[in-house]
N, C-alpha and C. Protein backbone atom coordinates (compact mmCIF):
# COMPACT_ATOMS: atom_id res chain seq x y z
N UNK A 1 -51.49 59.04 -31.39
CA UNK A 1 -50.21 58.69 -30.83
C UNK A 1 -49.15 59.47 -31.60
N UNK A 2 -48.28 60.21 -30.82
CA UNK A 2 -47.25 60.79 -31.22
C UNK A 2 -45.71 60.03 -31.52
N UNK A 3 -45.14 60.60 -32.47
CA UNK A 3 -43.95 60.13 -32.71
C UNK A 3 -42.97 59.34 -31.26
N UNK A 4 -42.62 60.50 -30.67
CA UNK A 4 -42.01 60.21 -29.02
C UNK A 4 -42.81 59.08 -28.42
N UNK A 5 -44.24 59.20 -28.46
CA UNK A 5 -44.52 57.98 -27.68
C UNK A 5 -44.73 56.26 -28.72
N UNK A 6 -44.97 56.19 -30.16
CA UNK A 6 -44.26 55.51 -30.42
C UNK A 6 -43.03 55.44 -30.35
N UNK A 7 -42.08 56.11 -30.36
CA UNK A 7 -40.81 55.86 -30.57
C UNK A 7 -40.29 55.03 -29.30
N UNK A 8 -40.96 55.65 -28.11
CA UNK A 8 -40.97 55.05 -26.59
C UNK A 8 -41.15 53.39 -26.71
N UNK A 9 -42.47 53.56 -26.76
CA UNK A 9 -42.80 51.82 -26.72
C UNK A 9 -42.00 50.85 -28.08
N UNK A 10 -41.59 51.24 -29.00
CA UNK A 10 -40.81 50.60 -29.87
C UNK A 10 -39.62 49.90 -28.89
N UNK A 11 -38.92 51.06 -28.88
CA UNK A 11 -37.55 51.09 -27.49
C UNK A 11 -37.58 49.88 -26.13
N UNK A 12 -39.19 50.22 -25.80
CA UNK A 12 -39.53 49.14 -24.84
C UNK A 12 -39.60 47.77 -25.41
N UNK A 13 -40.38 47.59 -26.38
CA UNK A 13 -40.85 46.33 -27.27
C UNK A 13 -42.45 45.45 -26.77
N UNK A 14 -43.11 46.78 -26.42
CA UNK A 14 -44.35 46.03 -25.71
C UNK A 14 -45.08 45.67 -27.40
N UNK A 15 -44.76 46.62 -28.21
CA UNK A 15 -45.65 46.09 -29.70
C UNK A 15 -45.05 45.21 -29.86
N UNK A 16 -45.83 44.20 -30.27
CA UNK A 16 -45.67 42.72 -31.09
C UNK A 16 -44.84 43.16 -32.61
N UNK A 17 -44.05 42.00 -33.01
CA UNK A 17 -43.44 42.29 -34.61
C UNK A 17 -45.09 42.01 -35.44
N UNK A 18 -44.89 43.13 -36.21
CA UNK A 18 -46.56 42.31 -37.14
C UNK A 18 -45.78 41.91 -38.81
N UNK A 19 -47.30 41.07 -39.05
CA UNK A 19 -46.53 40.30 -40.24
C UNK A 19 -47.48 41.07 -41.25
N UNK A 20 -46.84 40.97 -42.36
CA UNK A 20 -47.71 41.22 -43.13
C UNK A 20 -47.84 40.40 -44.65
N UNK A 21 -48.83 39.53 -44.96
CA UNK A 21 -49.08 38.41 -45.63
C UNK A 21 -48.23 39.08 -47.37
N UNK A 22 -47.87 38.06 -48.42
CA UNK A 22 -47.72 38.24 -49.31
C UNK A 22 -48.68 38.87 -50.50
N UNK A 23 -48.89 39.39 -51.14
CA UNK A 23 -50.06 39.55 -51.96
C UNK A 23 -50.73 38.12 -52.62
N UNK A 24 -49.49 36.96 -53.06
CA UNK A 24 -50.43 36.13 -53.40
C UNK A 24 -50.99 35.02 -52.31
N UNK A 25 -50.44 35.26 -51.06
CA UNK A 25 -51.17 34.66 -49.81
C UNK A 25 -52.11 35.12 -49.41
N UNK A 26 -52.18 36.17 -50.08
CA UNK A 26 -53.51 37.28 -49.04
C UNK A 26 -54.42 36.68 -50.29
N UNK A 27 -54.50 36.82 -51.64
CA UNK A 27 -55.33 36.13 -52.54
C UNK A 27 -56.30 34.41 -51.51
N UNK A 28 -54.87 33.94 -51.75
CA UNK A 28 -55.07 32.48 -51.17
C UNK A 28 -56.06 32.36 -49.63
N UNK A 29 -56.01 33.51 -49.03
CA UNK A 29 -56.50 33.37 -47.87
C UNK A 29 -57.79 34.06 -47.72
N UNK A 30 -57.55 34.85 -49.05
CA UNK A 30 -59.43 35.43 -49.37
C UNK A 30 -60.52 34.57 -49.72
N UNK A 31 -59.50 33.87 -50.88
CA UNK A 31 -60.68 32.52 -51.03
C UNK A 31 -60.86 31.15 -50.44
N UNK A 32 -59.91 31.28 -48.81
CA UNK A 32 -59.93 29.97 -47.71
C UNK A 32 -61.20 30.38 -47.02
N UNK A 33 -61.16 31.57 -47.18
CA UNK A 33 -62.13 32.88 -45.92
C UNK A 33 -63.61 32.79 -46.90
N UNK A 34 -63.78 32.66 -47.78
CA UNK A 34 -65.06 32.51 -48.95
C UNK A 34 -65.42 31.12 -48.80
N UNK A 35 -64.66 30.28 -49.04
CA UNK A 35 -64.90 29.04 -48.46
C UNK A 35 -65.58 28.23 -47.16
N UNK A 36 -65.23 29.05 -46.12
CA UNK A 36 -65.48 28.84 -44.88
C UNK A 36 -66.66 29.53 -44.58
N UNK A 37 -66.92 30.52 -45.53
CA UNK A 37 -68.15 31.05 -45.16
C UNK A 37 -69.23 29.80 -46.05
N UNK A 38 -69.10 29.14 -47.39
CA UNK A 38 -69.82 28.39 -47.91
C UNK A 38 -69.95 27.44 -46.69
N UNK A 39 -69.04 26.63 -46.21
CA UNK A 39 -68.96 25.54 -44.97
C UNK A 39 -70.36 25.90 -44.32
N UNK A 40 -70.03 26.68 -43.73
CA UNK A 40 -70.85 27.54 -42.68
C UNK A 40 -72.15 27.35 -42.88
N UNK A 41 -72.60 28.03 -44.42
CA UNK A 41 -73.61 28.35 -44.17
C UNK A 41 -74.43 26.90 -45.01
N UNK A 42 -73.43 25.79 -45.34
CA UNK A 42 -74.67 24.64 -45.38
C UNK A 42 -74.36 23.99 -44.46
N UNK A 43 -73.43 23.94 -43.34
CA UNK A 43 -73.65 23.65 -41.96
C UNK A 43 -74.60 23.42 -41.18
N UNK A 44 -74.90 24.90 -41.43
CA UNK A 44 -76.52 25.96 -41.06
C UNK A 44 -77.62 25.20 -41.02
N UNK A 45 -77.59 24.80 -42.55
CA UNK A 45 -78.86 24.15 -43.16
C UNK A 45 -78.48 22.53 -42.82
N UNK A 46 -77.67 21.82 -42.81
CA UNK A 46 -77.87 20.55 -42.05
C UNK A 46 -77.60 20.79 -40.16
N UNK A 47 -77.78 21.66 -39.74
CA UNK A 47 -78.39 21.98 -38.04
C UNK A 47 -79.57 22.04 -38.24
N UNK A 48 -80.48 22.90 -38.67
CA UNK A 48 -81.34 23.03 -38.47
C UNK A 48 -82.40 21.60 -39.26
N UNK A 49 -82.17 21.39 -40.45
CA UNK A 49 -82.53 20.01 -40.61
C UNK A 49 -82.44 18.96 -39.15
N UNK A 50 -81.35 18.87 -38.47
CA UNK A 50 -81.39 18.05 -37.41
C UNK A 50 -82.12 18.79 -36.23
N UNK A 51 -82.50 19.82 -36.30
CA UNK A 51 -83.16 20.34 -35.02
C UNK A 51 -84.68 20.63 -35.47
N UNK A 52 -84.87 20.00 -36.25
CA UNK A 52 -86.31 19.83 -36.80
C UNK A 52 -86.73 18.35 -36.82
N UNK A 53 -85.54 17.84 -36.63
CA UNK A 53 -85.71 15.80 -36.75
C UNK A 53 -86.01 16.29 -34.95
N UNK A 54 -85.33 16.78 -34.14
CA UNK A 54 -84.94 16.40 -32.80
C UNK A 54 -86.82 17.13 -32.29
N UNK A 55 -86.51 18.78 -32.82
CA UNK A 55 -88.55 18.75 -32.54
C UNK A 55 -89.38 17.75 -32.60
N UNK A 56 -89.62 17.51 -33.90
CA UNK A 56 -90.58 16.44 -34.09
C UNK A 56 -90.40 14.95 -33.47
N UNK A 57 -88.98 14.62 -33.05
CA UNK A 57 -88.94 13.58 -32.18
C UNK A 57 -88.93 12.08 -33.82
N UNK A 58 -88.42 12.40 -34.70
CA UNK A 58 -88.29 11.56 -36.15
C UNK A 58 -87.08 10.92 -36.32
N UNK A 59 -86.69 10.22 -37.24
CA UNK A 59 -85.41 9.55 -37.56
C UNK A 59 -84.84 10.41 -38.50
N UNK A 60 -85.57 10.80 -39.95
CA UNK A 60 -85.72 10.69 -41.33
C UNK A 60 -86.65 12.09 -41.33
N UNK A 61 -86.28 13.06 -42.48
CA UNK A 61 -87.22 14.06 -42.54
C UNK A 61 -88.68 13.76 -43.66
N UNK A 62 -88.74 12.14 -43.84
CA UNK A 62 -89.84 11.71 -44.93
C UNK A 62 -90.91 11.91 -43.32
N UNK A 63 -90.41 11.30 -42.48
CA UNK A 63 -91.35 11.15 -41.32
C UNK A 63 -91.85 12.56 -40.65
N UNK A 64 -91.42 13.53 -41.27
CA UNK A 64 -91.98 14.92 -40.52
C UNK A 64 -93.25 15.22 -41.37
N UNK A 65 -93.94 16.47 -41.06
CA UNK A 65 -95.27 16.49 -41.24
C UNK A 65 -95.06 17.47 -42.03
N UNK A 66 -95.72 17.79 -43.09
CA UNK A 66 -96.07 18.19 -44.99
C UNK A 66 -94.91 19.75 -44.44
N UNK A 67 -94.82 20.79 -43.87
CA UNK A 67 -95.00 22.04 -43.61
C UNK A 67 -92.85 21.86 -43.33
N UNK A 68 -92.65 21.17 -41.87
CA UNK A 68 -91.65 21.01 -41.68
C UNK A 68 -90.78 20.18 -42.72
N UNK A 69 -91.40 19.54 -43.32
CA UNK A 69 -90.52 18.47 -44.53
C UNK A 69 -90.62 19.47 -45.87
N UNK A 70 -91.06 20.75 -45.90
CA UNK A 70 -90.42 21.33 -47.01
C UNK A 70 -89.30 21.80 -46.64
N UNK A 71 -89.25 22.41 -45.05
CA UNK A 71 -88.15 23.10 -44.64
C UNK A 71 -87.32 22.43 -44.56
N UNK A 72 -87.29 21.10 -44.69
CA UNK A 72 -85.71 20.45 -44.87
C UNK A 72 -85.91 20.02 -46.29
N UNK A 73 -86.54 20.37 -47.42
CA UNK A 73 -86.35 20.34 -48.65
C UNK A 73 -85.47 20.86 -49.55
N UNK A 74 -86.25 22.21 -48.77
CA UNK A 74 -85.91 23.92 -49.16
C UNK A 74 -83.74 24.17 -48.32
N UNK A 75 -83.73 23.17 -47.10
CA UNK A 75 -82.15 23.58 -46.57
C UNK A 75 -81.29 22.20 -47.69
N UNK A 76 -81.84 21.33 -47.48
CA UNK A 76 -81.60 20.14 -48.44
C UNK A 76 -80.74 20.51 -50.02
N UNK A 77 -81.86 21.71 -50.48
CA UNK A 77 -81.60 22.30 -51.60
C UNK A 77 -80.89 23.43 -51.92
N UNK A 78 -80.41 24.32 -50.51
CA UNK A 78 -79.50 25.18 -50.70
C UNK A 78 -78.16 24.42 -50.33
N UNK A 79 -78.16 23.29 -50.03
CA UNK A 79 -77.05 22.31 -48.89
C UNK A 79 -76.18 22.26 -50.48
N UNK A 80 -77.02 21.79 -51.13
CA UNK A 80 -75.67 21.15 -52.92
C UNK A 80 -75.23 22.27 -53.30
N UNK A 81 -75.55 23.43 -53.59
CA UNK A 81 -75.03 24.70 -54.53
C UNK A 81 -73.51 24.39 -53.62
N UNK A 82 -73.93 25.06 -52.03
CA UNK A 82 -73.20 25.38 -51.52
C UNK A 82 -72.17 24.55 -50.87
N UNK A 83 -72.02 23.27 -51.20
CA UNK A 83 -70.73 21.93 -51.23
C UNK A 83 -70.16 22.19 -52.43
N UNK A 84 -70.90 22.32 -53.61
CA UNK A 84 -70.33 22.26 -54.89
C UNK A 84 -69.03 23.53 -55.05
N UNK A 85 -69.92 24.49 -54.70
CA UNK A 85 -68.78 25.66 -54.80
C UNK A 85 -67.80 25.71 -53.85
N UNK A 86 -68.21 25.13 -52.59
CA UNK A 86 -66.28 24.83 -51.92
C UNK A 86 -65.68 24.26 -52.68
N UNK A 87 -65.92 22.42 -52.82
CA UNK A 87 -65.49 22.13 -54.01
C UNK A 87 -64.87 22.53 -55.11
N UNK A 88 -65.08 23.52 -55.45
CA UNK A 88 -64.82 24.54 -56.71
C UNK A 88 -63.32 24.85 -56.10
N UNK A 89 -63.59 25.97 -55.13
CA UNK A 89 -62.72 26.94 -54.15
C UNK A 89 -61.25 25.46 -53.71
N UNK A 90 -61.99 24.30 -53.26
CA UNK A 90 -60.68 23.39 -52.92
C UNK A 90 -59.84 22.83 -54.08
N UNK A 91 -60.68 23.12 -55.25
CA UNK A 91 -60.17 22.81 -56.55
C UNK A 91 -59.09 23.61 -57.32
N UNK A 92 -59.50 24.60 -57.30
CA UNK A 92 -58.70 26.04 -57.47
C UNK A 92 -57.50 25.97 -56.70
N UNK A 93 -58.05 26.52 -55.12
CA UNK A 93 -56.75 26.28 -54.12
C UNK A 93 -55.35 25.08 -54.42
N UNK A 94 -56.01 24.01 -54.67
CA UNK A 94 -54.98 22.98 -54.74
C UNK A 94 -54.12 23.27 -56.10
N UNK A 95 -54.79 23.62 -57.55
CA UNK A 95 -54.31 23.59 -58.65
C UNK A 95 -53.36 24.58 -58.47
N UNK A 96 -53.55 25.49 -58.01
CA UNK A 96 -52.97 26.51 -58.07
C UNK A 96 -51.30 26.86 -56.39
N UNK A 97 -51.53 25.19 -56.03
CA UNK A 97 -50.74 24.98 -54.97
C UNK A 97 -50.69 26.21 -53.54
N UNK A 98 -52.08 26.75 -53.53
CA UNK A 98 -52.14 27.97 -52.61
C UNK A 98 -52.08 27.35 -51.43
N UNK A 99 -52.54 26.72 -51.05
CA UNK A 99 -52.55 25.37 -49.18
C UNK A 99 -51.23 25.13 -48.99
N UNK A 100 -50.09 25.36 -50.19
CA UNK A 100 -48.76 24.64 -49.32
C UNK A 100 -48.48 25.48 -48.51
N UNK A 101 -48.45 26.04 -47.51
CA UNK A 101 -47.93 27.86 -47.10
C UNK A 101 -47.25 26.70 -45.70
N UNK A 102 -45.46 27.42 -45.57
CA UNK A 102 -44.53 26.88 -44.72
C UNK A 102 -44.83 27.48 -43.22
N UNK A 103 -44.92 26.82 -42.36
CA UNK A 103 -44.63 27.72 -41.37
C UNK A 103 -43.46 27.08 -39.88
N UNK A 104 -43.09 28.08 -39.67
CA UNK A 104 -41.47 27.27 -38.71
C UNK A 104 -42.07 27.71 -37.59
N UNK A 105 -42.44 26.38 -36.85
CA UNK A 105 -42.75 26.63 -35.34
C UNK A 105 -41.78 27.34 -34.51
N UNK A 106 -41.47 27.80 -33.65
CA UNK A 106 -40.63 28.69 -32.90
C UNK A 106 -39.90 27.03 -32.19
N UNK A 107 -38.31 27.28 -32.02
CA UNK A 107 -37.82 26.28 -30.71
C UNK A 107 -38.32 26.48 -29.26
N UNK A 108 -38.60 25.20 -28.53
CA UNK A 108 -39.21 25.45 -27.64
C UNK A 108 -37.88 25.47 -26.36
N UNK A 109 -38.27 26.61 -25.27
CA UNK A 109 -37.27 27.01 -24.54
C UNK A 109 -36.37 25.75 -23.28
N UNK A 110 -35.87 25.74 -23.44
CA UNK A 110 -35.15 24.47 -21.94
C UNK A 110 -34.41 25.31 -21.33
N UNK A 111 -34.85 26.47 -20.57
CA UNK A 111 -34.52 27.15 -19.81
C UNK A 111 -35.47 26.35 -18.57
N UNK A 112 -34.95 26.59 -17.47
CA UNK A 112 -35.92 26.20 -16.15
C UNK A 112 -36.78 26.74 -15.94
N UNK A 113 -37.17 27.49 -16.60
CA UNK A 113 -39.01 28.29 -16.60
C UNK A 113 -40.16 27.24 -17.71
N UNK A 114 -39.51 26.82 -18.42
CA UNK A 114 -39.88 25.61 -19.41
C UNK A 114 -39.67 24.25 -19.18
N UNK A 115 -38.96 24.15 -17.81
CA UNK A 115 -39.02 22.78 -17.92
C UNK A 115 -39.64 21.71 -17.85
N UNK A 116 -41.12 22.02 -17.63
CA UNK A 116 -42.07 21.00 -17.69
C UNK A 116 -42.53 20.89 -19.02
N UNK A 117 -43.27 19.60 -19.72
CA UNK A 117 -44.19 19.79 -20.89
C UNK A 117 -45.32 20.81 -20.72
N UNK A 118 -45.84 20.88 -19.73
CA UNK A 118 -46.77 22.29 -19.77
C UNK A 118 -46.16 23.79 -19.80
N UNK A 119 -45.24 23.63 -19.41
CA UNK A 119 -44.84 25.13 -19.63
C UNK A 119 -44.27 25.30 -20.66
N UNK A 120 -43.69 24.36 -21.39
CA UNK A 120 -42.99 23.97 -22.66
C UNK A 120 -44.32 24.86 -23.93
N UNK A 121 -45.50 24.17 -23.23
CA UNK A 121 -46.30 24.51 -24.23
C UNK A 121 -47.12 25.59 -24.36
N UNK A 122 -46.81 26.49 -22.96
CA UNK A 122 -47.08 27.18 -22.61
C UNK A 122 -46.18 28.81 -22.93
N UNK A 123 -45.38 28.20 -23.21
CA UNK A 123 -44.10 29.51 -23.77
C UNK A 123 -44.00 29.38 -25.02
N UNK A 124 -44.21 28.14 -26.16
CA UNK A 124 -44.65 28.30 -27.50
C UNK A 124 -45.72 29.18 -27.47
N UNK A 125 -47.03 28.65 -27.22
CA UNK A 125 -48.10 29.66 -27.00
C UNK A 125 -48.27 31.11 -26.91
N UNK A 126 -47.63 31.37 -25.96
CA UNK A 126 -47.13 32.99 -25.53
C UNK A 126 -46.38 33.41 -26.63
N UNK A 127 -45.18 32.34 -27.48
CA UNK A 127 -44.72 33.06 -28.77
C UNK A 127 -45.63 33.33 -30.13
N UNK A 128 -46.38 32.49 -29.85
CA UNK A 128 -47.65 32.77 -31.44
C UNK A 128 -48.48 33.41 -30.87
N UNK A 129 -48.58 33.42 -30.16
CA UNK A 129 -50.00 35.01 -29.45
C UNK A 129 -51.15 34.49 -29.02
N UNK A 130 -50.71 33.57 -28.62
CA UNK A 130 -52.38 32.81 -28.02
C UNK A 130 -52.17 32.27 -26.72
């Protein structure tokens, strides 16, 4: 893309304003994003624990048979590391007051294109990009 034709669409305003995070928000949001991957992945391991109760047709994984009841031993046992260290990560986050982050909803329009609650919520929407 050339200068002229950015310079064009600027003029127009089809690009969105972009934001660009603080350095110590972008910190804060690296280790929300590390976090969510811990979530995830003992999530993982209590799904598949329940889709090994739902195979075998069991309550309790004592009631599954020698082979499948390690495999919910073995997810059982990656399940604590990986609570503990969110834990950790929500510990940090809070001490360090990184979760307070402000944000100012946009006013919503009472123009007659907005005048319903759905369109109300529907023209916020369109202002945050979703």
């Amino acid at each position: 893309m050339d200068a002229a034709t950015m310079a064009q669409l600027l003029r127009a305003e089809p690009i969105p304003e972009a934001h660009m995070i603080r350095e110590g928000q972008r910190k804060a949001r690296d280790l929300l994003r590390a976090r969510l991957v811990l979530v995830c992945r003992a999530l993982r391991g209590q799904r598949a624990i329940g889709a090994l109760l739902e195979k075998y047709k069991v309550e309790t994984p004592v009631a599954l048979p020698e082979l499948p009841r390690l495999q919910t031993d073995l997810h059982t046992a990656q399940r604590a590391p990986l609570k503990r260290q969110a834990r950790r990560l929500d510990h940090e986050l809070h001490d360090r007051r990184a979760l307070h982050v402000r944000y100012e909803a946009p006013a919503v329009r009472t123009d007659p294109v907005a005048s319903s609650p759905s369109r109300a919520l529907i023209a916020v929407a369109s202002h945050l990009g979703g």
